[in-house]
C-alpha atoms as a PDB file:
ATOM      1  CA  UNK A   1     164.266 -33.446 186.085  1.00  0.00           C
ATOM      2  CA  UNK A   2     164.082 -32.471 182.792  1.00  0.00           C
ATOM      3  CA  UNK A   3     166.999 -32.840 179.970  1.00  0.00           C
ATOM      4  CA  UNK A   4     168.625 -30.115 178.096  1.00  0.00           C
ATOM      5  CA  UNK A   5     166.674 -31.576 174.958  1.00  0.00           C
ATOM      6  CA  UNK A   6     163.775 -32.033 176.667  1.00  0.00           C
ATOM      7  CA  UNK A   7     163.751 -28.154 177.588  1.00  0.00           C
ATOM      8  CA  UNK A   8     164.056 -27.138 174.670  1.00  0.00           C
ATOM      9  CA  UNK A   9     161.525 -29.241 173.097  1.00  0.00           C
ATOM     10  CA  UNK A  10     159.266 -27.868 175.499  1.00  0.00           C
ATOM     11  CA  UNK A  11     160.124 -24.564 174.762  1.00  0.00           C
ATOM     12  CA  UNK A  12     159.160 -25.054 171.141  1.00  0.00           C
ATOM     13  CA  UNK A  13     156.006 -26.941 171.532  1.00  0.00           C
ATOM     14  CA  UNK A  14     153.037 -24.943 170.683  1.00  0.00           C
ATOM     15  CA  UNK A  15     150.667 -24.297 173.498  1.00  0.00           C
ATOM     16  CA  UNK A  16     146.972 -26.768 172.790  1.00  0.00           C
ATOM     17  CA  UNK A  17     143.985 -24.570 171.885  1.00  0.00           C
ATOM     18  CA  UNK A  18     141.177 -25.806 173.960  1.00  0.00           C
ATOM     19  CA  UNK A  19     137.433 -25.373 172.037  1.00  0.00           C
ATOM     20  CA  UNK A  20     134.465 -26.050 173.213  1.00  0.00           C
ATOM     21  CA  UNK A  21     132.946 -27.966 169.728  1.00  0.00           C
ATOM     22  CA  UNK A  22     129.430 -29.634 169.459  1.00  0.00           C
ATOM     23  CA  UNK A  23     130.821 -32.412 167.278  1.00  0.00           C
ATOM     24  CA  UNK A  24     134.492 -33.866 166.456  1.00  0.00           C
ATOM     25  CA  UNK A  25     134.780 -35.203 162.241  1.00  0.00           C
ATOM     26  CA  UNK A  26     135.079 -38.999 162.746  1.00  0.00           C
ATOM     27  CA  UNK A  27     137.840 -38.553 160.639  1.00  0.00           C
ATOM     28  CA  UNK A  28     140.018 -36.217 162.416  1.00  0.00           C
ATOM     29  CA  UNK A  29     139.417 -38.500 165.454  1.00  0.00           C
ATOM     30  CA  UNK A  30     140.656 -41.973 162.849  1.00  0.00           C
ATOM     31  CA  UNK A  31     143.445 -39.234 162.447  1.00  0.00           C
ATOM     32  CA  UNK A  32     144.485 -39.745 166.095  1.00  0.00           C
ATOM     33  CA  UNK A  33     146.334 -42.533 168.080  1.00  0.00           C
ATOM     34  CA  UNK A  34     145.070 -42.517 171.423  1.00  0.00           C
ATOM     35  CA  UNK A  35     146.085 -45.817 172.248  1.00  0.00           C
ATOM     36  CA  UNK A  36     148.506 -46.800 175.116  1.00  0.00           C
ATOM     37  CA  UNK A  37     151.062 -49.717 176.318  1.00  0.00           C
ATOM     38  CA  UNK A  38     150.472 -51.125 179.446  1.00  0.00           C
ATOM     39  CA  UNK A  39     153.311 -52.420 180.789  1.00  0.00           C
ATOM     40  CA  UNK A  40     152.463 -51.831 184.736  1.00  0.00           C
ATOM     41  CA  UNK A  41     149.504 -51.869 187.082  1.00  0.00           C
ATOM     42  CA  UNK A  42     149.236 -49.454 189.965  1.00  0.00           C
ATOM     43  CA  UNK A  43     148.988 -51.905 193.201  1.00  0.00           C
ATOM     44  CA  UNK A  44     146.490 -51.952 196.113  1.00  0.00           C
ATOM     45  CA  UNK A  45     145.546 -49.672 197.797  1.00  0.00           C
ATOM     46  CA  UNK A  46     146.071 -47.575 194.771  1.00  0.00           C
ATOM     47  CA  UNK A  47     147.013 -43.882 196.130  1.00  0.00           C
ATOM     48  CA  UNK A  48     150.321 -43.762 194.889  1.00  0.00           C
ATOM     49  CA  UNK A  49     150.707 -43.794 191.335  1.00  0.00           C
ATOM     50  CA  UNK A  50     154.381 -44.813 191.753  1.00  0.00           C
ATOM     51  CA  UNK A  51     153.822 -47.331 193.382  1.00  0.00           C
ATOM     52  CA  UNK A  52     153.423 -50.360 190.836  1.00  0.00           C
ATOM     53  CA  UNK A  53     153.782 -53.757 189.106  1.00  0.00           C
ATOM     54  CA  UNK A  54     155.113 -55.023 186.043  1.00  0.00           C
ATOM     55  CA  UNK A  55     151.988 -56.600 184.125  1.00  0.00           C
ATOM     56  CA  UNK A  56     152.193 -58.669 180.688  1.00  0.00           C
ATOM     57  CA  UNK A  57     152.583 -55.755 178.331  1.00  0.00           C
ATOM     58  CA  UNK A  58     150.202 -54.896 175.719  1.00  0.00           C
ATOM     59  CA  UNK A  59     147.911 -52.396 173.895  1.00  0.00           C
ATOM     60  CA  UNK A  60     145.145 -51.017 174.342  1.00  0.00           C
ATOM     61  CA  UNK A  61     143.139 -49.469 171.808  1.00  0.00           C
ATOM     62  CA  UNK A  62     141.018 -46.017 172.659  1.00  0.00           C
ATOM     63  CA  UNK A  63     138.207 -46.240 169.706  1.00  0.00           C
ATOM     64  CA  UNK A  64     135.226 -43.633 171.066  1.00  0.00           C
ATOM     65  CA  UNK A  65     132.870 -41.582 169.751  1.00  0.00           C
ATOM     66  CA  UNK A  66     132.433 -38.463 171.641  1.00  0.00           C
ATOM     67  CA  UNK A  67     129.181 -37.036 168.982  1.00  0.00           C
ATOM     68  CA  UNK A  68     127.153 -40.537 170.260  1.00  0.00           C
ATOM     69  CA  UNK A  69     128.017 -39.882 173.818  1.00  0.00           C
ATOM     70  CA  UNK A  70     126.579 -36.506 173.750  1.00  0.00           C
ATOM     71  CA  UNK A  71     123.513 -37.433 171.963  1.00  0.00           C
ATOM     72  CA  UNK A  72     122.544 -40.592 174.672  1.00  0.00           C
ATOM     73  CA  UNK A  73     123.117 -38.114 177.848  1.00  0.00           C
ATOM     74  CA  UNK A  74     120.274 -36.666 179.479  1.00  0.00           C
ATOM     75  CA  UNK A  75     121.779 -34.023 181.240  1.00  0.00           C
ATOM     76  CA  UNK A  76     124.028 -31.006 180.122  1.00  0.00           C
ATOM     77  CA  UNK A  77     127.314 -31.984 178.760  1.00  0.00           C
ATOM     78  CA  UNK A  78     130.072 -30.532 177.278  1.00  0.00           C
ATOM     79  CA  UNK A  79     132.981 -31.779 174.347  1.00  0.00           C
ATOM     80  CA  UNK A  80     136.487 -29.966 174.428  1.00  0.00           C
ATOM     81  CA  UNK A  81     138.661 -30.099 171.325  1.00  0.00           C
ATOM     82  CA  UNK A  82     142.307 -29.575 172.012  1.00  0.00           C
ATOM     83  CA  UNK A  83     144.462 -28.393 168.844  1.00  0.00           C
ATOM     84  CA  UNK A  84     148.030 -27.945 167.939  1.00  0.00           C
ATOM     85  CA  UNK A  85     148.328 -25.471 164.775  1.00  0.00           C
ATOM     86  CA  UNK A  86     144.692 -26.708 163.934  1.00  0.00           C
ATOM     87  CA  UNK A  87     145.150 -30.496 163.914  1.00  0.00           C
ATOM     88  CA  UNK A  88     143.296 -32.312 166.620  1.00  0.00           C
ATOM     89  CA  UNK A  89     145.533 -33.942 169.308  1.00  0.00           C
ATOM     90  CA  UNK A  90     142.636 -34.909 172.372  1.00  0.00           C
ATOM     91  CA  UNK A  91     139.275 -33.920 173.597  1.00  0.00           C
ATOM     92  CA  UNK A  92     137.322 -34.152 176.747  1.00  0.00           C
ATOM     93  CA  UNK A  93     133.515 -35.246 176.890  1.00  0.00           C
ATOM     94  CA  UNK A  94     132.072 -33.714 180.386  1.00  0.00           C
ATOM     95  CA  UNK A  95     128.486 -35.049 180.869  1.00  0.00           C
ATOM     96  CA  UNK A  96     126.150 -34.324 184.228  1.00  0.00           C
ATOM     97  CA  UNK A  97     126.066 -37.569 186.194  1.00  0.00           C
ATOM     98  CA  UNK A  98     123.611 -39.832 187.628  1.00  0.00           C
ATOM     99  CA  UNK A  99     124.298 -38.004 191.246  1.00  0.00           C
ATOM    100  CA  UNK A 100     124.529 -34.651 189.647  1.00  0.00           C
ATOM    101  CA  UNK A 101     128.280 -33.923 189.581  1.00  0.00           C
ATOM    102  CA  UNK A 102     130.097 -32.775 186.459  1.00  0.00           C
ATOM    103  CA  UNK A 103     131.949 -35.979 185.278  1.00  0.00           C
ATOM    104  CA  UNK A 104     134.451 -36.040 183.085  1.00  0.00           C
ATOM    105  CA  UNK A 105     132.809 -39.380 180.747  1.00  0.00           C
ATOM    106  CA  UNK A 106     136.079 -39.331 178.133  1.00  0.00           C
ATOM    107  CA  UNK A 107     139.328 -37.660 177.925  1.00  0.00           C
ATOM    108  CA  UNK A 108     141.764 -38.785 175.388  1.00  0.00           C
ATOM    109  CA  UNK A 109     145.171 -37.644 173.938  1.00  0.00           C
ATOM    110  CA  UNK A 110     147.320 -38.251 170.443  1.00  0.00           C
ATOM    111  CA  UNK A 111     150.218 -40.230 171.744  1.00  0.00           C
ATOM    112  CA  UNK A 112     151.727 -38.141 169.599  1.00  0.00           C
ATOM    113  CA  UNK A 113     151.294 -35.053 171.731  1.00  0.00           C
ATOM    114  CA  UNK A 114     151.250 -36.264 175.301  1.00  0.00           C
ATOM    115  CA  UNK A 115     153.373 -34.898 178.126  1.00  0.00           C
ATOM    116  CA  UNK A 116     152.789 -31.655 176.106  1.00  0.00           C
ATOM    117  CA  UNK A 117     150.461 -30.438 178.676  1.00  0.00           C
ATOM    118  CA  UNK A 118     147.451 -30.906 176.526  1.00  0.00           C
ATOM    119  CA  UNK A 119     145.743 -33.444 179.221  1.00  0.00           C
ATOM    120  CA  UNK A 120     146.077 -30.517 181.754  1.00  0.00           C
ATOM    121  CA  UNK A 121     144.381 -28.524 179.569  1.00  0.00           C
ATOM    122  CA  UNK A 122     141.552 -30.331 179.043  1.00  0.00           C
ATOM    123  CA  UNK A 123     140.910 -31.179 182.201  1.00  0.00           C
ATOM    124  CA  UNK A 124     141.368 -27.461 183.016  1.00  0.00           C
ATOM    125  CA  UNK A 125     138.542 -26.249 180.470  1.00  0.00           C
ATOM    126  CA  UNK A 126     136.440 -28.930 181.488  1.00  0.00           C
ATOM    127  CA  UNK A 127     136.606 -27.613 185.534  1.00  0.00           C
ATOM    128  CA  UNK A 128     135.860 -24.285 184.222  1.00  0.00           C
ATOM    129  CA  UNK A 129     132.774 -25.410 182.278  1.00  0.00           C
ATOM    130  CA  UNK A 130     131.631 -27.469 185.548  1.00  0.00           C
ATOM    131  CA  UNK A 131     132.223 -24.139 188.017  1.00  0.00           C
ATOM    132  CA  UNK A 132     130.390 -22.153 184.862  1.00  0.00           C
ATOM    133  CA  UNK A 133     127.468 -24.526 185.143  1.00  0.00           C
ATOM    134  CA  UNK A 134     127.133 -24.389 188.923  1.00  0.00           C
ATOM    135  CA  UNK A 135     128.554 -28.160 189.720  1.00  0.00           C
ATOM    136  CA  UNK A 136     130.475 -28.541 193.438  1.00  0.00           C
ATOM    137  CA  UNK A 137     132.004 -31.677 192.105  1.00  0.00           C
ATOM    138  CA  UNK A 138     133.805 -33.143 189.059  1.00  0.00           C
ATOM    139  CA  UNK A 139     134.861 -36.383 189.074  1.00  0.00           C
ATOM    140  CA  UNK A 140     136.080 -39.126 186.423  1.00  0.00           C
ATOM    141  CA  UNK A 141     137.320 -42.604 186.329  1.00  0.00           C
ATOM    142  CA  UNK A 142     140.250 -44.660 185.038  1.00  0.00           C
ATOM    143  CA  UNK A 143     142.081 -47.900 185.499  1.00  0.00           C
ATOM    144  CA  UNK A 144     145.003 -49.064 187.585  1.00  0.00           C
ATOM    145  CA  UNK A 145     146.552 -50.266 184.385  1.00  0.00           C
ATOM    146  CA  UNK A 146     146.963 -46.213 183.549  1.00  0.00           C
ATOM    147  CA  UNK A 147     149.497 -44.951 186.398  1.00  0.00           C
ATOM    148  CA  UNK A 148     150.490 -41.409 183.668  1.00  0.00           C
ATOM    149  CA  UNK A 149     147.034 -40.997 183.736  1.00  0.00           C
ATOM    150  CA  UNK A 150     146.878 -41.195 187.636  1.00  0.00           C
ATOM    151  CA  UNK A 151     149.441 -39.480 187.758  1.00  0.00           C
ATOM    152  CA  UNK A 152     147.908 -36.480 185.918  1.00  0.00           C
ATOM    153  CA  UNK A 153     144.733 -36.739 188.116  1.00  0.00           C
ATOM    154  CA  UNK A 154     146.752 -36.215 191.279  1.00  0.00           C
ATOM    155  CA  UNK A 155     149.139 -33.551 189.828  1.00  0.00           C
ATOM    156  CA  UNK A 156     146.057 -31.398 188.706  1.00  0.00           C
ATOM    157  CA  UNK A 157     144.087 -31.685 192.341  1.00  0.00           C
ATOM    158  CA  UNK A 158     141.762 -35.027 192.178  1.00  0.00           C
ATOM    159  CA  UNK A 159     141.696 -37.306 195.561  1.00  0.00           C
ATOM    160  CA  UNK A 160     141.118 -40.850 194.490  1.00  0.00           C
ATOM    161  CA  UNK A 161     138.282 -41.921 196.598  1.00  0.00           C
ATOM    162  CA  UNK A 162     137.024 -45.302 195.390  1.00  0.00           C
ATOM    163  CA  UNK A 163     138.073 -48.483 193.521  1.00  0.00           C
ATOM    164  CA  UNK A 164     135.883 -51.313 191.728  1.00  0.00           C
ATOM    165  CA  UNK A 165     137.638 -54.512 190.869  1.00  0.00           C
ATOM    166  CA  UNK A 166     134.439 -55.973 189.416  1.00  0.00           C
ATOM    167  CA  UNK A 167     133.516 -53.361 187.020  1.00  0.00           C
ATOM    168  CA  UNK A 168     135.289 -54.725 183.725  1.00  0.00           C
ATOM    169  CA  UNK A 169     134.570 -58.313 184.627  1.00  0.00           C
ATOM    170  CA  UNK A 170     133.558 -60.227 181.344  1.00  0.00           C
ATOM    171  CA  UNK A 171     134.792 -57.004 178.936  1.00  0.00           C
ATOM    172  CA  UNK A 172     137.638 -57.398 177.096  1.00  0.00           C
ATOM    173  CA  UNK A 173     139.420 -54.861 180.393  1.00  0.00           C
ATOM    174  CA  UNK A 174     138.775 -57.808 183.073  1.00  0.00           C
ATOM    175  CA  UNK A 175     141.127 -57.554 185.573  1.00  0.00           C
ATOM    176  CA  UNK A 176     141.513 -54.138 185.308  1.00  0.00           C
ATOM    177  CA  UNK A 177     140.618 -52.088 188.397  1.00  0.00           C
ATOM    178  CA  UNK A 178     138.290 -48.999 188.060  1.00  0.00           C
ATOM    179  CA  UNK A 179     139.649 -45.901 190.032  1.00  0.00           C
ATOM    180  CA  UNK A 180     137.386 -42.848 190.893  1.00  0.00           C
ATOM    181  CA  UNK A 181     138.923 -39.379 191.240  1.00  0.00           C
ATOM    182  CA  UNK A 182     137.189 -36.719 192.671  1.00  0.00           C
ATOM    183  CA  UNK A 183     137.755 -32.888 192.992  1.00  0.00           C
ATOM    184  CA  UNK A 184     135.905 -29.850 194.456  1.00  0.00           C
ATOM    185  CA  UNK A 185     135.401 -27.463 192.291  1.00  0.00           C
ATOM    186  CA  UNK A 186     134.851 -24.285 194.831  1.00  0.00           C
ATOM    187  CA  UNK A 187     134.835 -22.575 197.772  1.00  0.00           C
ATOM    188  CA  UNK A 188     132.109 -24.481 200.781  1.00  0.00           C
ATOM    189  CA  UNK A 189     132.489 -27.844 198.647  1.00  0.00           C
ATOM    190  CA  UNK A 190     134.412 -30.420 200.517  1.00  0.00           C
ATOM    191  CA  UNK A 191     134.646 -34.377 199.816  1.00  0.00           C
ATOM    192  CA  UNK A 192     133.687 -35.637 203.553  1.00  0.00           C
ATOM    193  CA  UNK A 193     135.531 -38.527 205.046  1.00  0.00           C
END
């Protein structure tokens, strides 16, 4: 529930302007601080984001280009700006995937500006975009070391539907789980179990 002060600062925030962009200024991104602490790890079998683990705390940096993404896809992609009274505070890189479902390859936000509803908004603009573009399916992938971020995915309609424990093995993320969320993005387009 929220607190009187948090109300209010709700109230007040201003609302993210979401633009499609072909590029992002390296600088404006070196502007932002997308980094996060992780402090807790969502456990096995990883549906509930709630449900977690204390972890040895640290922090992890978010350092990405979203311009050289764009340029090394081969299908059609998409990069989403998100502004607050014109400074940048997240973006969203949606690129056509291997199996031909809209995936959503980045999505960052400004610690600065989280819980502000700008990660629903990005993820918003980029389902739009995918239904524009004629995809059944968006889907995206995170790590069980980001339970906000699973948390978002769940609030905002994706089904987690797959988990790789091996994926960051030998990166500086090993032991990190990779999670796969999934969400239909229209009418006669079902996930099958």
């Amino acid at each position: 529930m929220a607190t009187p002060n948090r109300v209010a600062a709700m109230k007040s925030d201003p609302q993210p302007h979401i633009l499609l962009v072909t590029a992002i200024p390296a600088s404006e991104l070196e502007s932002c601080d997308f980094s996060f602490e992780i402090t807790h790890e969502i456990v096995f079998p990883y549906h509930d984001a709630e449900s977690t683990r204390p972890i040895c705390r640290r922090r992890k940096e978010y350092g990405f280009d979203p311009a050289s993404a764009v340029e090394e896809s081969s299908g059609r992609t998409a990069l989403f700006a998100a502004r607050v009274e014109k400074r940048l505070v997240g973006f969203a890189l949606i690129i056509e995937s291997w199996n031909g479902m809209a995936e959503i390859a980045e999505i960052a936000v400004d610690r600065n500006a989280r819980g502000q509803g700008v990660g629903m908004s990005l993820l918003s603009a980029a389902e739009d975009w995918a239904r524009q573009q004629g995809f059944r399916f968006i889907r995206l992938e995170t790590q069980s070391t980001n339970p906000a971020a699973c948390k978002l995915y769940a609030r905002a309609g994706y089904s987690l539907e797959g988990f790789d424990r091996m994926l960051y093995a030998n990166s500086e993320n090993e032991g990190e789980t990779a999670l796969f969320w999934y969400r239909s993005l229209g009418e006669g387009a079902q996930i099958l179990y």
